[in-house]
Protein backbone atom coordinates (compact mmCIF):
# COMPACT_ATOMS: atom_id res chain seq x y z
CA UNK A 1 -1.66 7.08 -24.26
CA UNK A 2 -1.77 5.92 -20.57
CA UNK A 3 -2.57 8.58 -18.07
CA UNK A 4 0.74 8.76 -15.18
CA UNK A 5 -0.82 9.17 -11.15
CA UNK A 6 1.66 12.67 -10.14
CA UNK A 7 1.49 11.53 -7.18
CA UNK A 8 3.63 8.47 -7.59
CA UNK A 9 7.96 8.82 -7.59
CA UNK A 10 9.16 10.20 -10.15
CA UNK A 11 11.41 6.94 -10.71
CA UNK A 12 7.39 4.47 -11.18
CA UNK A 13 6.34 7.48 -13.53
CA UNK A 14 9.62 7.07 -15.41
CA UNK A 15 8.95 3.51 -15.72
CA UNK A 16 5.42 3.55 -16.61
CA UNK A 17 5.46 6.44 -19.01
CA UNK A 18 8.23 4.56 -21.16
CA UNK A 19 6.11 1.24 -21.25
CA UNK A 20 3.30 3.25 -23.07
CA UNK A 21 5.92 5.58 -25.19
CA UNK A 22 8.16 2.40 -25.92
CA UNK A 23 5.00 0.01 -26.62
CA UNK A 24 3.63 1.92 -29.26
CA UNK A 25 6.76 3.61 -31.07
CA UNK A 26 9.34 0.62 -30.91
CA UNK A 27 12.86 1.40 -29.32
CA UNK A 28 13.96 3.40 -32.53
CA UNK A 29 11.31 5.93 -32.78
CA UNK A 30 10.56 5.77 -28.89
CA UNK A 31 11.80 9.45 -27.30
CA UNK A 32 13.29 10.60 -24.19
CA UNK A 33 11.32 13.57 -24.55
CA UNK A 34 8.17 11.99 -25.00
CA UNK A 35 8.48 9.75 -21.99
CA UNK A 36 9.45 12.87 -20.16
CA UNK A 37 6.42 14.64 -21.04
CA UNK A 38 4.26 11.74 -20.65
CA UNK A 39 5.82 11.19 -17.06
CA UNK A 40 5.93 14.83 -15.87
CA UNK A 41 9.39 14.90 -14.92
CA UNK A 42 13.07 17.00 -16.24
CA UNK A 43 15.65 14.73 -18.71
CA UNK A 44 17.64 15.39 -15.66
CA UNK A 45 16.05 13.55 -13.85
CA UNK A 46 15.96 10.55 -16.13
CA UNK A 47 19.78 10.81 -16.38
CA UNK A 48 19.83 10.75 -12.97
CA UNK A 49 17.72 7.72 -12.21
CA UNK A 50 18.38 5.65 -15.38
CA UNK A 51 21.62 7.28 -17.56
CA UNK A 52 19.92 6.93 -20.96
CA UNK A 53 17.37 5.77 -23.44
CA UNK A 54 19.37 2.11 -23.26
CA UNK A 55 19.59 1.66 -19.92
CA UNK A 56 15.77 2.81 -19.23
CA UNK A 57 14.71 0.29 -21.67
CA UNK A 58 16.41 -2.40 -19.99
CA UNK A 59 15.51 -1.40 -16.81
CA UNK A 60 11.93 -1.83 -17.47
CA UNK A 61 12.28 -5.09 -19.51
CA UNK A 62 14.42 -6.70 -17.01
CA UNK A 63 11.97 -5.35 -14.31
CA UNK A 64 9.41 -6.78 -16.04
CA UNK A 65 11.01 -10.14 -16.61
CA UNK A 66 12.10 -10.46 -12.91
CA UNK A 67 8.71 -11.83 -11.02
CA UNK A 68 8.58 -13.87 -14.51
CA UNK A 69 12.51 -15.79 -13.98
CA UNK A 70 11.24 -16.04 -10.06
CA UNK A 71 8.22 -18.12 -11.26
CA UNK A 72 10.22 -19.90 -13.39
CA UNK A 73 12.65 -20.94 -11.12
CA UNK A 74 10.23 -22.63 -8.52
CA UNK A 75 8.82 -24.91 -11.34
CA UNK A 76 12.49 -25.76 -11.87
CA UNK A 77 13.07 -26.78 -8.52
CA UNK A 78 9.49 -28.10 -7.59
CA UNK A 79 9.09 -31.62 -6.91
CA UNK A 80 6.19 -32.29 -9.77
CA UNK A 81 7.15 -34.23 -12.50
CA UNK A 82 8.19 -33.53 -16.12
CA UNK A 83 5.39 -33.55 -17.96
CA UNK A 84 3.36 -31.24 -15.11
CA UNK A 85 6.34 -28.75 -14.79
CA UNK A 86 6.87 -27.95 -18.74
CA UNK A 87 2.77 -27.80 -18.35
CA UNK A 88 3.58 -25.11 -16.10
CA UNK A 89 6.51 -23.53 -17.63
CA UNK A 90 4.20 -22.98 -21.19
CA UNK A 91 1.48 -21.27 -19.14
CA UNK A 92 3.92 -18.43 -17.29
CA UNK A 93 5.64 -18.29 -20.65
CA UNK A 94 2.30 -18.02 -22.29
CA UNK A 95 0.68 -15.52 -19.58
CA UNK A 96 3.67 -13.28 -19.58
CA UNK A 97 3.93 -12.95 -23.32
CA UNK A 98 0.50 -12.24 -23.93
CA UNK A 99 1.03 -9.67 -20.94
CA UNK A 100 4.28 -8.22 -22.54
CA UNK A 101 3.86 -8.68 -26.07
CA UNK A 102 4.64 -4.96 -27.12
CA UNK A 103 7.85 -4.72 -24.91
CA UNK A 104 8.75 -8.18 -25.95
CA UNK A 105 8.72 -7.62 -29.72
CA UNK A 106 11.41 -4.98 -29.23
CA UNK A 107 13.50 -7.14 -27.33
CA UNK A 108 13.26 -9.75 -29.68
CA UNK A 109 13.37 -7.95 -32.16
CA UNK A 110 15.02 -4.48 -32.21
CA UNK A 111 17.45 -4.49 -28.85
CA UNK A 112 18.90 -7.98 -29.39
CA UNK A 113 20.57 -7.32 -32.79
CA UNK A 114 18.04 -9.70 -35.16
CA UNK A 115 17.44 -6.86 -37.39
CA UNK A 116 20.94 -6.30 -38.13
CA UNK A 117 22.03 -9.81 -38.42
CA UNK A 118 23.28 -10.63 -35.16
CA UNK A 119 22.25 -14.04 -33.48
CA UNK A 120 23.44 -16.27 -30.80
CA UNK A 121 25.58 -19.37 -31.29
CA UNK A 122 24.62 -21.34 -28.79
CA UNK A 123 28.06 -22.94 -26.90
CA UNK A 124 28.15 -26.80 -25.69
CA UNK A 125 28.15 -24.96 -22.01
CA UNK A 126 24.66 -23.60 -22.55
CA UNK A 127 26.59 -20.11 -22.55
CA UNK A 128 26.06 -17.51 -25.97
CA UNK A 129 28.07 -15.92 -28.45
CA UNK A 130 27.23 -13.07 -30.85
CA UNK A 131 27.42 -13.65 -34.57
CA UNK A 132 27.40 -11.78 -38.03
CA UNK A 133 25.53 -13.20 -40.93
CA UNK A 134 26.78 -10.67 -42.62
CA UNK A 135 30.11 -10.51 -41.52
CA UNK A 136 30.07 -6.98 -39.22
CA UNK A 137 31.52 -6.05 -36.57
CA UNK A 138 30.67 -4.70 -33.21
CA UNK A 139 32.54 -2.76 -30.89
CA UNK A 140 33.28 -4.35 -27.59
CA UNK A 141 30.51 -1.81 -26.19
CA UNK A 142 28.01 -2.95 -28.72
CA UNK A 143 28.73 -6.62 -28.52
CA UNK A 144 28.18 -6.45 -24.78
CA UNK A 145 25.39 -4.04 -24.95
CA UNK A 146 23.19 -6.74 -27.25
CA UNK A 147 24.43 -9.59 -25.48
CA UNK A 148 22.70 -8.18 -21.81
CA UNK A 149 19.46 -8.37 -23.81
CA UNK A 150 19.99 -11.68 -25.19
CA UNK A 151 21.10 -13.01 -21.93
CA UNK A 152 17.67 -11.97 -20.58
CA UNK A 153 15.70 -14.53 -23.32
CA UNK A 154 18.62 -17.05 -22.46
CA UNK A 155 18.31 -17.35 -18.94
CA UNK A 156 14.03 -17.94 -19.41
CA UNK A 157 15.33 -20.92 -21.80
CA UNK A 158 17.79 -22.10 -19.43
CA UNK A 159 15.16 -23.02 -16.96
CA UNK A 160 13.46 -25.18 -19.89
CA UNK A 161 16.79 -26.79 -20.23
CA UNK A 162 17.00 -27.41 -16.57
CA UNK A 163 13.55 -29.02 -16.81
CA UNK A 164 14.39 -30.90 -20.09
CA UNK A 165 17.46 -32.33 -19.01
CA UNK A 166 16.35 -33.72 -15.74
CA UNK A 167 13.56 -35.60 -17.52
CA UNK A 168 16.42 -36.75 -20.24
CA UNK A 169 18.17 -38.15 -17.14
CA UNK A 170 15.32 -40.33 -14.93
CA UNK A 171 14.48 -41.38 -18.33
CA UNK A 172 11.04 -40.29 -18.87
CA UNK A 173 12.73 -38.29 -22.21
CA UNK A 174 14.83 -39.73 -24.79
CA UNK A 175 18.31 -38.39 -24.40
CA UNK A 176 19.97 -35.84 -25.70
CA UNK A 177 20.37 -32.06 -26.91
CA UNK A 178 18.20 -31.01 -24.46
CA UNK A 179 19.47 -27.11 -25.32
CA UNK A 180 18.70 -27.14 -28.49
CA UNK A 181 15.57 -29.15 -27.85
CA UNK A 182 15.21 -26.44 -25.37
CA UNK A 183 15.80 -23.72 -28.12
CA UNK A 184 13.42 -24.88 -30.37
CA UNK A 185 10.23 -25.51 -28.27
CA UNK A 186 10.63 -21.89 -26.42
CA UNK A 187 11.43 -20.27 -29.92
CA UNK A 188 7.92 -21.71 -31.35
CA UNK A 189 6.10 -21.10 -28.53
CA UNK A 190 7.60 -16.97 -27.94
CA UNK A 191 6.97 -16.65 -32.36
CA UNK A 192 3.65 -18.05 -31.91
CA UNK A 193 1.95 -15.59 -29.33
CA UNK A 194 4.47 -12.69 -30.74
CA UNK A 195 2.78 -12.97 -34.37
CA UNK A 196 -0.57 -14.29 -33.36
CA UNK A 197 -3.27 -11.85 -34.45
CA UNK A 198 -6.20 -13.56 -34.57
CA UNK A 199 -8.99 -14.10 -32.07
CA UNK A 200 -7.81 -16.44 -29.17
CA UNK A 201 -9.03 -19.63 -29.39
CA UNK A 202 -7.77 -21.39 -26.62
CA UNK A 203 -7.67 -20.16 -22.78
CA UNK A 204 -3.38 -20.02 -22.04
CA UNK A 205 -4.51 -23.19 -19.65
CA UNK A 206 -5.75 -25.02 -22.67
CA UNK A 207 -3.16 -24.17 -25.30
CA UNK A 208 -0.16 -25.16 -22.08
CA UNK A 209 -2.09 -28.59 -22.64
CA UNK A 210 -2.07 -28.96 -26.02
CA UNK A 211 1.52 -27.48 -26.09
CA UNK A 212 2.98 -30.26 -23.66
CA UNK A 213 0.61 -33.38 -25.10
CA UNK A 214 1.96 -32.15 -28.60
CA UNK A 215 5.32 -31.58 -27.24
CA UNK A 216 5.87 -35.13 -25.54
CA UNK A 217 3.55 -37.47 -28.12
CA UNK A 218 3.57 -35.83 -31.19
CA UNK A 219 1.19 -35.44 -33.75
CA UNK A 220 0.19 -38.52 -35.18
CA UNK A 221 -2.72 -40.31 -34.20
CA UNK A 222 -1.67 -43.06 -31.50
């Protein structure tokens, strides 16, 4: 349990005391109470600043994600070329997950509906759409509720896209499905770090290397 500076606004010792609470309880078993306690502070005063236990959460995640998308972006729009910008994408992606694995876990996992069976079909626009594998149903509130969380994990993907397509276009990648090609190499890369508990044996600068050479050339011996 993380020790919250008094002297800091009450809003930053909201924030910071649900990081620790929320990191090592999960969103289920993660209390207002406990935050409150941690953080020094009234439940009115967490109502006042962030509504409820939902809304705190993704406060902080998005918070946390912000400086992340802004990073992002410039390697979008950056005039290095394919192969150095998805070099640079992996290592934010890598750097921020390692960073945020805790909080990220329960967005991937517990906030964005996985647990219950809900997943994104991905549209031909880029856009997403919640799903049932089970055939439920959600309540408009619900739907929309899960889908702010999943459009936080979208938009991070969307700038791979960006980067994908671009190279699909001048030709230096062969064409084609470059969202779901998009999908795929952000989803092994995000389950990789999320469920890696060994020892690390590469430096994030090393394994955005061997990501992108692996990525682009494969695996077989040229």
């Amino acid at each position: 349990m993380r020790k919250i500076d008094k002297t800091l606004p009450k809003d930053q010792r909201i924030l910071l005391a649900a990081e620790d609470v929320f990191s090592r309880r999960g969103y289920v078993q993660a209390t207002l109470d406990e935050i409150i306690a941690l953080a020094d502070t009234g439940k009115g005063t967490v109502y006042k600043y962030f509504g409820n236990k939902d809304n705190l959460f993704y406060t902080l995640v998005a918070g946390k994600i912000e400086p992340f998308m802004q990073a992002l972006q410039e390697i979008v729009e950056s005039q290095a070329g394919t192969k150095e910008k998805i070099r640079r994408y992996m290592l934010e992606l890598l750097t921020f997950l390692r960073e945020n694995k805790d909080l990220y876990r329960i967005l991937w996992y517990e906030v964005s509906g996985n647990q219950r069976g809900f997943h994104p079909v991905i549209l031909n626009d880029g856009s997403w759409e919640m799903s049932s594998l089970y055939g439920d149903t959600l309540s408009e509130e619900e739907y929309n509720r899960i889908l702010r969380y999943r459009n936080l994990i979208r938009d991070q993907v969307q700038c791979l896209v960006a980067i994908i397509s671009e190279s699909m276009e001048q030709g230096f990648m062969k064409y084609g499905q470059p969202t779901v090609t998009a999908h795929h190499l952000f989803g092994g890369v995000a389950m990789s770090v999320l469920h890696y508990v060994g020892e690390q044996e590469f430096t994030d600068a090393e394994l955005a290397d061997l990501i992108v050479d692996r990525f682009l050339y494969g695996h077989a011996v040229r």
